[in-house]
C-alpha atoms as a PDB file:
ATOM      1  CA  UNK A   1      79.913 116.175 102.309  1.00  0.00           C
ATOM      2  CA  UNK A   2      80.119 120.128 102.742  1.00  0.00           C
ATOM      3  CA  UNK A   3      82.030 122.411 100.590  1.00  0.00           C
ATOM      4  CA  UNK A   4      84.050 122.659 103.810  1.00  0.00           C
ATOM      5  CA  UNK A   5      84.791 119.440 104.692  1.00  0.00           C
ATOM      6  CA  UNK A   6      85.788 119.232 101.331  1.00  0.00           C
ATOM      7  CA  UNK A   7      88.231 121.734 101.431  1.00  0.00           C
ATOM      8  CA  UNK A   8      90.099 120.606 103.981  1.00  0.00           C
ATOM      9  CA  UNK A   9      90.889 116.976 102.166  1.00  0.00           C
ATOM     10  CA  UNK A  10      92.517 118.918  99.748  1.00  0.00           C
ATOM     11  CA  UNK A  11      93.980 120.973 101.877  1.00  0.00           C
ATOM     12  CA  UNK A  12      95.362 118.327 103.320  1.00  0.00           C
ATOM     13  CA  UNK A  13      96.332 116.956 100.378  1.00  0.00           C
ATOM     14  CA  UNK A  14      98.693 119.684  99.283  1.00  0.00           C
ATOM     15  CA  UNK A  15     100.681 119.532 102.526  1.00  0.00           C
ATOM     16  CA  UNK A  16     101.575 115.971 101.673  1.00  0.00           C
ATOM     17  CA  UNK A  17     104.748 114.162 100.196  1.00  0.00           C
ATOM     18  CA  UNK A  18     104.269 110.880  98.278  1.00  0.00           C
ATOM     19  CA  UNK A  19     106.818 108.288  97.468  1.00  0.00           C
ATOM     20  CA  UNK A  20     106.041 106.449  94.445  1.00  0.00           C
ATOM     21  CA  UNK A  21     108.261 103.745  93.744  1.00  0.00           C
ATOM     22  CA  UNK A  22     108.002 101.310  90.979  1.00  0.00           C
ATOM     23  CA  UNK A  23     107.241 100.792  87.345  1.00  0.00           C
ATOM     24  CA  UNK A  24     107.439 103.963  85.139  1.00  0.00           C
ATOM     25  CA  UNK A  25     106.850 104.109  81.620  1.00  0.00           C
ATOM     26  CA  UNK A  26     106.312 105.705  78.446  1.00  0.00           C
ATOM     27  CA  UNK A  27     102.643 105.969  77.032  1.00  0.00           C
ATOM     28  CA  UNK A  28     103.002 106.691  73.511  1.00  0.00           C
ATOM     29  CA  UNK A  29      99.787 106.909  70.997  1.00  0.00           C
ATOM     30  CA  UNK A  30      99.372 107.493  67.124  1.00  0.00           C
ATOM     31  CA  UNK A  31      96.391 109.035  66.104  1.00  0.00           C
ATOM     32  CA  UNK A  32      94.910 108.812  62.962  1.00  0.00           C
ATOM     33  CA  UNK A  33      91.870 108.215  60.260  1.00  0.00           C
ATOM     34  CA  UNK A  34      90.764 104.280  59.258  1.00  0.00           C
ATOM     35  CA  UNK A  35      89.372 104.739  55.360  1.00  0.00           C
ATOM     36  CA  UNK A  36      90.733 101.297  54.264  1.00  0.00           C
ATOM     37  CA  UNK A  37      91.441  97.750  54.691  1.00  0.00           C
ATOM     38  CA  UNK A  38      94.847  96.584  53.954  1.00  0.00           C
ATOM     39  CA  UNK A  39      95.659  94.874  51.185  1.00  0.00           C
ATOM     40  CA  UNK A  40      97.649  92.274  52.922  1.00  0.00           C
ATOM     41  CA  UNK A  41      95.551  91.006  55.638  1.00  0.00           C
ATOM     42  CA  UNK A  42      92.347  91.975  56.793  1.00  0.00           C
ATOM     43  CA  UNK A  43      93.373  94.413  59.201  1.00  0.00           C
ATOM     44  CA  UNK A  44      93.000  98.488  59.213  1.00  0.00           C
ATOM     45  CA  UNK A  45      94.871 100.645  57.325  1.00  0.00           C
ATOM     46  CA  UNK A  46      95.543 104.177  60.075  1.00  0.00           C
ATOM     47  CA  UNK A  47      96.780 106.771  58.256  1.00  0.00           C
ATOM     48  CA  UNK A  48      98.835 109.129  61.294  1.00  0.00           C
ATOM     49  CA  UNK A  49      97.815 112.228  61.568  1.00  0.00           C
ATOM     50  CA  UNK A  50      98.844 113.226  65.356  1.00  0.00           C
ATOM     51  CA  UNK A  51     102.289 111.098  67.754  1.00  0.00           C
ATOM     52  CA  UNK A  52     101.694 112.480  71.240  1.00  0.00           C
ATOM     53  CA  UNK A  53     103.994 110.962  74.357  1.00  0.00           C
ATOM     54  CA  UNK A  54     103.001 110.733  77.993  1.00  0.00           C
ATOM     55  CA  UNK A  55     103.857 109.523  81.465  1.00  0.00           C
ATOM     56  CA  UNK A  56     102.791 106.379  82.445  1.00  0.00           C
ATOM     57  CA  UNK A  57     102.922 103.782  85.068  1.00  0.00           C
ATOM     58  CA  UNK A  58     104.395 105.035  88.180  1.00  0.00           C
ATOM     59  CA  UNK A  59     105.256 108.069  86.855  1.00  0.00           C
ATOM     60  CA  UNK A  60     101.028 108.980  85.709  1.00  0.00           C
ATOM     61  CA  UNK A  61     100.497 107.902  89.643  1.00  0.00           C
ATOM     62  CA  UNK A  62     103.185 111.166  90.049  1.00  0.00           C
ATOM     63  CA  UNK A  63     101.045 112.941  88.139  1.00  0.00           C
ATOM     64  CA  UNK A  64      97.704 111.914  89.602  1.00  0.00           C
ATOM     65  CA  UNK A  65      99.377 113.101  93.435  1.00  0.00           C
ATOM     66  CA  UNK A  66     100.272 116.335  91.699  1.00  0.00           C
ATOM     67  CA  UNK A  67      96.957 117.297  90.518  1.00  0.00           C
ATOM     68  CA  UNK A  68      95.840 116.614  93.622  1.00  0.00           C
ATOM     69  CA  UNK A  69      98.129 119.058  95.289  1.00  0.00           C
ATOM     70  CA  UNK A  70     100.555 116.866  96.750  1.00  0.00           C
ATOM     71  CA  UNK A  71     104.154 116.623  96.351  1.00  0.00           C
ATOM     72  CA  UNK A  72     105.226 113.529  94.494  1.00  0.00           C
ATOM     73  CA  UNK A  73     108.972 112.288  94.630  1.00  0.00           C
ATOM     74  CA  UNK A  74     109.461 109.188  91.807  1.00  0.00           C
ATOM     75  CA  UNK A  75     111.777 106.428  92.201  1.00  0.00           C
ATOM     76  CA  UNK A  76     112.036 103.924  89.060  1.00  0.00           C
ATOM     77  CA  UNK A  77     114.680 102.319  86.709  1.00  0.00           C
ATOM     78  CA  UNK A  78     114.651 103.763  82.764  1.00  0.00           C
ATOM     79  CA  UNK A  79     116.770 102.460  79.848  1.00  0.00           C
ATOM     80  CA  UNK A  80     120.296 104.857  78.245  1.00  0.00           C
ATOM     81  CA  UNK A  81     118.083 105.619  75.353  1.00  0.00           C
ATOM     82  CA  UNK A  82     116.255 107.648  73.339  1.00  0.00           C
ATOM     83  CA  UNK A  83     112.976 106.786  75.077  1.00  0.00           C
ATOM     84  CA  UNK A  84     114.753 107.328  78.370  1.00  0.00           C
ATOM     85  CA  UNK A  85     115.450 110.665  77.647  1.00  0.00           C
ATOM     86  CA  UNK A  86     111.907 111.266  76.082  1.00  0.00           C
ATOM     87  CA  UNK A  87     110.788 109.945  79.703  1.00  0.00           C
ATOM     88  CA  UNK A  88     112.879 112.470  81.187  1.00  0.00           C
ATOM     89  CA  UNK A  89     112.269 115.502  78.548  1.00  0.00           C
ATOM     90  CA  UNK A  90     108.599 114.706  79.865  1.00  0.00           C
ATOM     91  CA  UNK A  91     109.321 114.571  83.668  1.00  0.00           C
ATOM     92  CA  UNK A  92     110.844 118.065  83.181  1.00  0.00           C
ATOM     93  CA  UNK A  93     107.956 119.466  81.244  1.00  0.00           C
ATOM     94  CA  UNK A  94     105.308 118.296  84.104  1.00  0.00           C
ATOM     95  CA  UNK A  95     107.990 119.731  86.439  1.00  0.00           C
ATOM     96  CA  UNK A  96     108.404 116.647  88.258  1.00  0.00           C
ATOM     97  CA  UNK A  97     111.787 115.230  90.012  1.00  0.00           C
ATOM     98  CA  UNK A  98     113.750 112.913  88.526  1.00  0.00           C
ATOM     99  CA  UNK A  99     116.726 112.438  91.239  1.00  0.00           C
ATOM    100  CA  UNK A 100     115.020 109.120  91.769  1.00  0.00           C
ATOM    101  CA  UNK A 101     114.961 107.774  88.102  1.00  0.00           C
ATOM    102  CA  UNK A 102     117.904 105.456  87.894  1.00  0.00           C
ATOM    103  CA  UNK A 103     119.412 104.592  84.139  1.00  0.00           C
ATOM    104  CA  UNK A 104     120.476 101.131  83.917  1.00  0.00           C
ATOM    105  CA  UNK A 105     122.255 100.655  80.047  1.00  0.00           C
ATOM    106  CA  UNK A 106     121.128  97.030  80.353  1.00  0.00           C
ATOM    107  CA  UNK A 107     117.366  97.581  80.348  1.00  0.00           C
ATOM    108  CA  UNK A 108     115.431  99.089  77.568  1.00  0.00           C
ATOM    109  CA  UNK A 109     112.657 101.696  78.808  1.00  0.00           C
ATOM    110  CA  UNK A 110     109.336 100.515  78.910  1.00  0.00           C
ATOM    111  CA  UNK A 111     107.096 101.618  76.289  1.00  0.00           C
ATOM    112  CA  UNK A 112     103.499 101.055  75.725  1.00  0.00           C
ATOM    113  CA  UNK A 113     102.396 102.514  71.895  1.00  0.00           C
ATOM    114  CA  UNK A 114      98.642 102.817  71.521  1.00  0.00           C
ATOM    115  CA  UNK A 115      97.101 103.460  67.758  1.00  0.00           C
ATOM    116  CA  UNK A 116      94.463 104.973  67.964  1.00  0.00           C
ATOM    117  CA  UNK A 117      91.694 105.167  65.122  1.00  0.00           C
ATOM    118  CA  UNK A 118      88.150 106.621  64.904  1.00  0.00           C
ATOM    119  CA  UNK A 119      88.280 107.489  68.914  1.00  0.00           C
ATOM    120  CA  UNK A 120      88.961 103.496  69.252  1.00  0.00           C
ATOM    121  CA  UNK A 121      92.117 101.188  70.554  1.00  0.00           C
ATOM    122  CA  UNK A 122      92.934  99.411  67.545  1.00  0.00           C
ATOM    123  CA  UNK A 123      96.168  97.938  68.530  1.00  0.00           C
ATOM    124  CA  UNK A 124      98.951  98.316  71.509  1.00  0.00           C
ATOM    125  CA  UNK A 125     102.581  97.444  70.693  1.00  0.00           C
ATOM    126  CA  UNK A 126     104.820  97.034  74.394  1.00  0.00           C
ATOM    127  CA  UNK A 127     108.659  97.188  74.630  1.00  0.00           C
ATOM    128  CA  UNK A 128     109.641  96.454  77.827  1.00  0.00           C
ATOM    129  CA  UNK A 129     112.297  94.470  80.501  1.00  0.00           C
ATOM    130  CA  UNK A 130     110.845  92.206  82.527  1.00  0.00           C
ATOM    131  CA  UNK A 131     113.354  91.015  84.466  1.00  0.00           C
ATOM    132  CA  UNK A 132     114.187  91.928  88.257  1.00  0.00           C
ATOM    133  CA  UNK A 133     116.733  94.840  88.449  1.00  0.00           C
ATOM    134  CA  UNK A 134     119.891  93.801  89.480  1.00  0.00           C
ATOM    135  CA  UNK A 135     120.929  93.337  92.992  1.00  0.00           C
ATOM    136  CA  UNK A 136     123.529  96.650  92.808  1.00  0.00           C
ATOM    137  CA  UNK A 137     120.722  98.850  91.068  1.00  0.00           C
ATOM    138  CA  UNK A 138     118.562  97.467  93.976  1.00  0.00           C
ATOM    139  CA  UNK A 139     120.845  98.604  96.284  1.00  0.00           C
ATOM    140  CA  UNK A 140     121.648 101.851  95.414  1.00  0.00           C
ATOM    141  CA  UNK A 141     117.947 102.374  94.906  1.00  0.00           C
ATOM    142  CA  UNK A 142     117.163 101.301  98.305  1.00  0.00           C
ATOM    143  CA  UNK A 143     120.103 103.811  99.688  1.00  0.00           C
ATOM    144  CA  UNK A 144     118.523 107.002  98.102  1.00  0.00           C
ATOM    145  CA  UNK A 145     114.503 105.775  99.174  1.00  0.00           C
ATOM    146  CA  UNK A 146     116.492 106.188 103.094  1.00  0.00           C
ATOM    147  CA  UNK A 147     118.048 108.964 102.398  1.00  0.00           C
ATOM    148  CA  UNK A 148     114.903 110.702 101.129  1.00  0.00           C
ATOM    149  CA  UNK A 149     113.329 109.630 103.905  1.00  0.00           C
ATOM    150  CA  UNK A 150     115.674 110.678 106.691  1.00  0.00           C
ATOM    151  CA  UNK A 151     116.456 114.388 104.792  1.00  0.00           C
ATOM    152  CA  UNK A 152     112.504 114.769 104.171  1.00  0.00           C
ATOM    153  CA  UNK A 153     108.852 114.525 105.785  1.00  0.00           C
ATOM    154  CA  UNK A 154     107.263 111.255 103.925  1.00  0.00           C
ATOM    155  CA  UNK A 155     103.494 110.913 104.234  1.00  0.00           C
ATOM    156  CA  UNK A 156     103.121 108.027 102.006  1.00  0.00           C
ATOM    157  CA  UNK A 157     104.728 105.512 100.538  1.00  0.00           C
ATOM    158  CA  UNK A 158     103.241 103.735  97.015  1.00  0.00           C
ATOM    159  CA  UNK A 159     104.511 100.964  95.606  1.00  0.00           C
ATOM    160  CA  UNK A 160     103.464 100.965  91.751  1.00  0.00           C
ATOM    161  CA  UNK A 161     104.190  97.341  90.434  1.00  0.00           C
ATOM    162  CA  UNK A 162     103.353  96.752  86.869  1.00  0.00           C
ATOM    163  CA  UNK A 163     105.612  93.938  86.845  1.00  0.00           C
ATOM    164  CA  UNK A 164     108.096  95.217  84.936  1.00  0.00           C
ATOM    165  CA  UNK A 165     111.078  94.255  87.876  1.00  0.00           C
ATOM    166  CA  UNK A 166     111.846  97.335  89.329  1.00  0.00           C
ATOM    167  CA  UNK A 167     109.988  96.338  92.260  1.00  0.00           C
ATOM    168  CA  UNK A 168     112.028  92.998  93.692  1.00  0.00           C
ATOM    169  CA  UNK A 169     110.621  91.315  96.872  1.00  0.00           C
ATOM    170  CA  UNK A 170     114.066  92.720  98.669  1.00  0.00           C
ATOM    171  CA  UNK A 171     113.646  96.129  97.924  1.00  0.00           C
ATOM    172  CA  UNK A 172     109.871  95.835  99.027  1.00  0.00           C
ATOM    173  CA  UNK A 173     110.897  94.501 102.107  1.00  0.00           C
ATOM    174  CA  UNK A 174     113.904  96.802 102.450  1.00  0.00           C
ATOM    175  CA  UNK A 175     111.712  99.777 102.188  1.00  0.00           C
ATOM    176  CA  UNK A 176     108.521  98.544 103.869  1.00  0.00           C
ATOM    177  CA  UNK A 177     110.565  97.869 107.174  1.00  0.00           C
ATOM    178  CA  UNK A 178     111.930 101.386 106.940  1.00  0.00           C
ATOM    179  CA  UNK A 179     108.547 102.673 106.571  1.00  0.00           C
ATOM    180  CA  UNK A 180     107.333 100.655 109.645  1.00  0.00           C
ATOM    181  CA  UNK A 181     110.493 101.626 111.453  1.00  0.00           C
ATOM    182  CA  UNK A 182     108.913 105.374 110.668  1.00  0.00           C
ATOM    183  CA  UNK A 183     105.596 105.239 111.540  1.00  0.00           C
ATOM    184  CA  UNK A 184     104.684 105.806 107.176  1.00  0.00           C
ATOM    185  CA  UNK A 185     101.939 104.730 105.828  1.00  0.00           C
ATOM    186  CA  UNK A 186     102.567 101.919 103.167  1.00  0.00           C
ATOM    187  CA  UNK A 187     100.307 101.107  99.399  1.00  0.00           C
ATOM    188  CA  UNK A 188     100.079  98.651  96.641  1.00  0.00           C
ATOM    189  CA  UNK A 189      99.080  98.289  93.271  1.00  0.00           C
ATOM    190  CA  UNK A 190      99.958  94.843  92.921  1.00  0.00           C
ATOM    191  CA  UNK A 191     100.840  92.134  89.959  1.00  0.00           C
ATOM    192  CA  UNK A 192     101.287  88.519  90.192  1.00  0.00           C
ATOM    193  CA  UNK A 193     105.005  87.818  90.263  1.00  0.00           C
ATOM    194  CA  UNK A 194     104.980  89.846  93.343  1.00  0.00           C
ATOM    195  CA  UNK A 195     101.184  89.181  94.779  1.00  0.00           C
ATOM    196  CA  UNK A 196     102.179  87.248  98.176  1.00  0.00           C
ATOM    197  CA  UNK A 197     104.883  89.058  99.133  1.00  0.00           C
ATOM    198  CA  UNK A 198     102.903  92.204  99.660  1.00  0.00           C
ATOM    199  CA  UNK A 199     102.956  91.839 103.741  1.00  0.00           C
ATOM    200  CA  UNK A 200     102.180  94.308 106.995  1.00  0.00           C
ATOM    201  CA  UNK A 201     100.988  97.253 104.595  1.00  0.00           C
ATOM    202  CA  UNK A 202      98.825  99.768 105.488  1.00  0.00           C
ATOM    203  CA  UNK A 203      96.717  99.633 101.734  1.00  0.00           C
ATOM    204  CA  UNK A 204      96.311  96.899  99.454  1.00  0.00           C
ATOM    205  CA  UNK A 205      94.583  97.582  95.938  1.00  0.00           C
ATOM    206  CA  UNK A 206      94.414  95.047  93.322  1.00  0.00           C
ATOM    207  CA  UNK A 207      91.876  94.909  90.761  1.00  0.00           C
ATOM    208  CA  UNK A 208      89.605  92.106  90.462  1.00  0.00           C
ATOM    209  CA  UNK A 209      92.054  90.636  87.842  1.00  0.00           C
ATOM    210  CA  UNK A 210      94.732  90.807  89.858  1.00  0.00           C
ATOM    211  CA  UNK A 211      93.215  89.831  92.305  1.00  0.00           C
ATOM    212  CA  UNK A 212      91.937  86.434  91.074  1.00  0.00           C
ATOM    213  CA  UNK A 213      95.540  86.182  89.285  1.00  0.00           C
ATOM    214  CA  UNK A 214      97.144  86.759  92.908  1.00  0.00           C
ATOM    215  CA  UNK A 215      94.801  84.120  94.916  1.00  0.00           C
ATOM    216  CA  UNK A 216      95.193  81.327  92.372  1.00  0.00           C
ATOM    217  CA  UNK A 217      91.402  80.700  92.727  1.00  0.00           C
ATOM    218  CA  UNK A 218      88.292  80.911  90.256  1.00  0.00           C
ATOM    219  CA  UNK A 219      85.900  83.560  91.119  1.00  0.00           C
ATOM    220  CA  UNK A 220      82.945  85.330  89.796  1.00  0.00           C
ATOM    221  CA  UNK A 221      83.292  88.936  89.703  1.00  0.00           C
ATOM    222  CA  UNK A 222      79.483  89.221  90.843  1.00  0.00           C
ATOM    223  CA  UNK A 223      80.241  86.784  93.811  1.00  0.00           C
ATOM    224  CA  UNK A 224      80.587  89.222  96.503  1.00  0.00           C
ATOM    225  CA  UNK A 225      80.446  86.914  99.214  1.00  0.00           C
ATOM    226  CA  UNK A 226      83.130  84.576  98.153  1.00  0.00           C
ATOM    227  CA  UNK A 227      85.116  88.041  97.702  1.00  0.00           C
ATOM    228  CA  UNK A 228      84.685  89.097 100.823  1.00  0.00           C
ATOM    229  CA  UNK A 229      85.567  85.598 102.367  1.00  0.00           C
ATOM    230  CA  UNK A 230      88.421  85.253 100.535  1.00  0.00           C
ATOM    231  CA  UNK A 231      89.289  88.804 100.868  1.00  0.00           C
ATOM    232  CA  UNK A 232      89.219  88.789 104.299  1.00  0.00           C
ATOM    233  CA  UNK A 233      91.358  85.512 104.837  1.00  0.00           C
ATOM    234  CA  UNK A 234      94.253  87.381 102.522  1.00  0.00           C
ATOM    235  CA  UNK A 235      93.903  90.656 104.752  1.00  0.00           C
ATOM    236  CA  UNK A 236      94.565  88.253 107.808  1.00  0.00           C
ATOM    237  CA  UNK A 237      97.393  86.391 106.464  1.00  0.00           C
ATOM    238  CA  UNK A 238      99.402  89.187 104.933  1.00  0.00           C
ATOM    239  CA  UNK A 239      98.767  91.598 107.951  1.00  0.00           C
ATOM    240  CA  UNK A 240      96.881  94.587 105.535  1.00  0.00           C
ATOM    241  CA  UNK A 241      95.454  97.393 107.430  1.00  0.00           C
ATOM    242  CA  UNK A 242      92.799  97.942 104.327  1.00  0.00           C
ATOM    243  CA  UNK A 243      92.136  95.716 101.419  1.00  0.00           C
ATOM    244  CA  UNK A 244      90.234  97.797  98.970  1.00  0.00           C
ATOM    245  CA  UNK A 245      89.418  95.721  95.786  1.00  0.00           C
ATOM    246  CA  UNK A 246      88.090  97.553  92.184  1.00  0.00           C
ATOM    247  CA  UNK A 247      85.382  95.628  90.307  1.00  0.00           C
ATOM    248  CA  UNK A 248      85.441  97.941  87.253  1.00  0.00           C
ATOM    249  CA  UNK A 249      82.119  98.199  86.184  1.00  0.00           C
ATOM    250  CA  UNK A 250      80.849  96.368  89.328  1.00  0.00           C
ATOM    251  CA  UNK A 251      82.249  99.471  91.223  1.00  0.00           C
ATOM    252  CA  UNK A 252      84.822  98.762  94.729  1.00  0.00           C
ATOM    253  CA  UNK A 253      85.133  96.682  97.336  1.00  0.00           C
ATOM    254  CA  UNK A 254      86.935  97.532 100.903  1.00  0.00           C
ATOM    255  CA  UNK A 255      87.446  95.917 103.999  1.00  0.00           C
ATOM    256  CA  UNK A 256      89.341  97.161 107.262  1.00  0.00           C
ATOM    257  CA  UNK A 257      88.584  93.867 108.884  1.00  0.00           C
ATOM    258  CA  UNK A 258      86.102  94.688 110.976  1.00  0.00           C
ATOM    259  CA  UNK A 259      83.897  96.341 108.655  1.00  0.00           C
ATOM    260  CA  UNK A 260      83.171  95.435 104.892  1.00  0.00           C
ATOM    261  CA  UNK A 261      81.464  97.857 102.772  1.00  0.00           C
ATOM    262  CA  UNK A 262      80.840  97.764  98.606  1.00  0.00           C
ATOM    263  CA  UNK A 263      80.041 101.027  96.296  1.00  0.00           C
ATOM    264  CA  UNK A 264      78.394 100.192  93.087  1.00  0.00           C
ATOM    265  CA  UNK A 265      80.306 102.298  90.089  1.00  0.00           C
ATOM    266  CA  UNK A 266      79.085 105.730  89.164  1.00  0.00           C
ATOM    267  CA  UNK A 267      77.365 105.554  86.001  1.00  0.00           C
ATOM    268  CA  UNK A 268      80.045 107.297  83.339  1.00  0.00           C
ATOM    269  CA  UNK A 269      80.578 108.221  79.922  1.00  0.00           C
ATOM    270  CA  UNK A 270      83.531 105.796  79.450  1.00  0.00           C
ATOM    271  CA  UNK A 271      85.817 106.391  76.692  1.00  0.00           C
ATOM    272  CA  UNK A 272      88.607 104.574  77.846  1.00  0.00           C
ATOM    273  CA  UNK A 273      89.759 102.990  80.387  1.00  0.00           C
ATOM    274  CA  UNK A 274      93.602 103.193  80.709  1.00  0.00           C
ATOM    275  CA  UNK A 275      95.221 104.702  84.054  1.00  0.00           C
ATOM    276  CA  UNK A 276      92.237 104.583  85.916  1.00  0.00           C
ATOM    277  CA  UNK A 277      94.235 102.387  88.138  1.00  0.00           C
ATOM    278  CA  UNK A 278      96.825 104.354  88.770  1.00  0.00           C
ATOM    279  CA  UNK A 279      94.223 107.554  89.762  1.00  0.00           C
ATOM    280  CA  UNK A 280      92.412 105.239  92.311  1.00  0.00           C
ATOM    281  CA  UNK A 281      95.630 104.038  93.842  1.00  0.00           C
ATOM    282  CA  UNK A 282      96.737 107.392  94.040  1.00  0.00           C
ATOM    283  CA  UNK A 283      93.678 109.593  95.644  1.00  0.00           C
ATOM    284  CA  UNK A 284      93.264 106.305  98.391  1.00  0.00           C
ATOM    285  CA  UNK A 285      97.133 106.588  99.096  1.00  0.00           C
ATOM    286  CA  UNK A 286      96.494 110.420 100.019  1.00  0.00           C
ATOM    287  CA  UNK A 287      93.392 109.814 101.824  1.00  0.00           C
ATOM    288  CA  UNK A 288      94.957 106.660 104.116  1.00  0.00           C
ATOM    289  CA  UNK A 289      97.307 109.262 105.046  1.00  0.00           C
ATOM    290  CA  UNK A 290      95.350 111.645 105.909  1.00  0.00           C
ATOM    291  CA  UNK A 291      93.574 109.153 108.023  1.00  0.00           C
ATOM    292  CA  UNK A 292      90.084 109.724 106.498  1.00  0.00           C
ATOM    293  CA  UNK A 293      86.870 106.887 106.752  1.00  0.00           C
ATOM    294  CA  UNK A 294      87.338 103.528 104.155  1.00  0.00           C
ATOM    295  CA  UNK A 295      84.282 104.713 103.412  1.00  0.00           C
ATOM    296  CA  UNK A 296      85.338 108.087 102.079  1.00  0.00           C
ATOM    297  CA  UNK A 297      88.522 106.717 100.279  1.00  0.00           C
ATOM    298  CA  UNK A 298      86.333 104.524  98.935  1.00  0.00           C
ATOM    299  CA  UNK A 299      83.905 106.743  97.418  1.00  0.00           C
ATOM    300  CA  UNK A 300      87.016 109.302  96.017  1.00  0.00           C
ATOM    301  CA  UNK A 301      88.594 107.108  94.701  1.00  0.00           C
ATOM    302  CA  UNK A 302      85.480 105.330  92.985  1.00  0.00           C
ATOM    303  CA  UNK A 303      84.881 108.993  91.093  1.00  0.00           C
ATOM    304  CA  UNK A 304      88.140 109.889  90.495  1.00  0.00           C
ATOM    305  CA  UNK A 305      88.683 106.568  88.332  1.00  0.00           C
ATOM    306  CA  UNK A 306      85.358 107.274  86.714  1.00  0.00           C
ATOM    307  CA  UNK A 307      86.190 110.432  85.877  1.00  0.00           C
ATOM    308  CA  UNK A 308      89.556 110.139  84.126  1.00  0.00           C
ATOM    309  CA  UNK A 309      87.626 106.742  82.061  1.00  0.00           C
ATOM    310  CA  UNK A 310      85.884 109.989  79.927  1.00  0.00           C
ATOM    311  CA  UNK A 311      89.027 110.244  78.695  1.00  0.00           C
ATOM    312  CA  UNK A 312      91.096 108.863  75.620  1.00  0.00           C
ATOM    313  CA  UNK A 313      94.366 107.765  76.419  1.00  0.00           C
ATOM    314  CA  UNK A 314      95.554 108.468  80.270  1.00  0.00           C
ATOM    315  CA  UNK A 315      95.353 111.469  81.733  1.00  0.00           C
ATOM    316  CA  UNK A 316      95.717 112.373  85.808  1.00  0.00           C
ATOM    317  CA  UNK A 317      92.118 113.340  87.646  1.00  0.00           C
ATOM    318  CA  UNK A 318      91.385 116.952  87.299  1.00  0.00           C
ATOM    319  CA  UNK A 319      90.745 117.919  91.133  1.00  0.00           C
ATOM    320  CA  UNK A 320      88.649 120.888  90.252  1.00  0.00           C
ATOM    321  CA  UNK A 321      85.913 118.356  88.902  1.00  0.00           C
ATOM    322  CA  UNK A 322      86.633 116.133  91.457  1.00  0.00           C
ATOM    323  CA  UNK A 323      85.767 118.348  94.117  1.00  0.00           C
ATOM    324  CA  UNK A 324      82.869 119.462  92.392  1.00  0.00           C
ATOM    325  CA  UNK A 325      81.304 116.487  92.027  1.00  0.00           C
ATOM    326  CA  UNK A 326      82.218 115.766  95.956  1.00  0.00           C
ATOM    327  CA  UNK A 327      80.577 118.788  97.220  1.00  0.00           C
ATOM    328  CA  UNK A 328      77.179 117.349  95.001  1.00  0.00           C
ATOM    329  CA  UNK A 329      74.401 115.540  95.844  1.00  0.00           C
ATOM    330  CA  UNK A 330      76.034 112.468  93.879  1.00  0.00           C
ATOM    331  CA  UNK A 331      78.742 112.010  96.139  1.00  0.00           C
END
């Protein structure tokens, strides 16, 4: 592509407002130096030298549509606690809204604690609900996603399920029909619980975990052609304009149904690989709304997910080097 062309993607881009509704979270990681082995079982001894807090979950695929110039509007559940508050504390900071966060006193917030040691993962620690919010919270939720969308232009709507229960198959079908009613774009970053109810969307994004979990079949990651079989039958069944599949190291897979294509992965430095998910659903939400080629959402998102695996911990795409690398001969 041409610095131009280019240009006006992101330009596009920063006219745009996202809904992001789903799983948000606190990413939390201890830093620190591994000299010893502990005494008490053979595991290593991290002595802290750095606690650092961050958005995760839906609210990182917030930040991922900010960096890239668009206007992101969150809608999640949090705990009435002191990691609620962090979460919020860090909403303000990245200037983000948090009219949609809802506090329900019977969940905790969801937590994920990484310690890290010698630039490695050496454990994670989750605190989390995992049951469906109830049927009032859903409500009310449900209210304020139509009321956003009646006061306010909507581009896109992205649902971010980490299976965590804030997205319930009523509220997905709630606010899918009012999208549909409106002409909006739909996404999804699927899990299990919720795999097959995922129907008439416009983009459907599962890993190659996920999507394996989701189909309840065995299948070889390097097996394209049984992926894009099976693909294909799920697109037809669940009514998905776009079924774009990541393969990790393998690269991505997408399919509009009447043409299949599959992009090899970049070649990265990869330091880690958290969030990367939520950076690929984000940039191919943005570019199915602005109507641009599979094959260019493809290749986006492809780089964008590379480049936020360089890395430690998870971190939105930095659009500068994004576009930099899209006006190359790479790209």
């Amino acid at each position: 592509m041409n610095g131009k062309e280019v240009n006006q993607i992101f330009e596009q881009f920063s006219q745009m407002r996202a809904l992001v509704i789903g799983d948000a979270m606190v990413d939390t990681y201890l830093w620190g130096k591994v000299e010893r082995v502990s005494p008490e079982a053979p595991i290593p001894i991290v002595s802290v030298t750095k606690r650092e807090s961050r958005l995760g979950g839906a609210a990182n695929v917030s930040l991922n549509l900010q960096a890239l110039g668009a206007t992101p509007v969150l809608f999640s559940v949090i705990g009435n606690d002191d990691k609620g508050r962090k979460f919020k504390k860090l909403l303000e900071k990245k200037q983000l809204s948090k009219e949609g966060v809802f506090v329900d006193p019977k969940r905790i917030t969801t937590v994920k604690s990484r310690i890290i040691g010698k630039g490695q993962h050496i454990a994670r620690v989750d605190e989390e609900s995992e049951d469906f919010i109830s049927g009032e919270l859903e409500k009310e939720m449900v209210e304020s996603i139509r009321q956003e969308v009646e006061e306010n232009k909507v581009d896109v709507i992205i649902f971010v399920d980490y299976d965590k229960g804030v997205i319930t198959p009523s509220l997905f079908q709630a606010v899918n029909n009012l999208a549909l009613e409106r002409g909006i774009p739909t996404a999804v970053d699927p899990k299990k619980r919720n795999f097959n109810y995922y129907k008439n969307i416009g983009l459907f994004k599962p890993n190659f975990k996920e999507f394996v979990d989701g189909i309840g079949l065995p299948l070889e990651k390097g097996d394209l052609n049984s992926l894009r079989r099976i693909a294909q039958e799920l697109k037809e069944k669940n009514s998905y304009k776009l079924i774009f599949i990541t393969l990790s190291e393998l690269g991505v897979f997408i399919s509009n149904g009447a043409k299949e294509q599959y992009y090899p992965a970049v070649i990265r430095h990869i330091a880690d690989v958290s969030g990367a998910g939520d950076t690929v659903i984000s940039v191919a939400s943005l570019a199915l709304a602005a109507g641009l080629p599979p094959k260019i959402m493809a290749l986006m998102s492809n780089i964008a997910g590379g480049l936020v695996c360089e890395n430690l911990g998870v971190v939105p795409v930095n659009k500068n080097q994004l576009m930099m690398v899209m006006k190359s001969q790479e790209f």
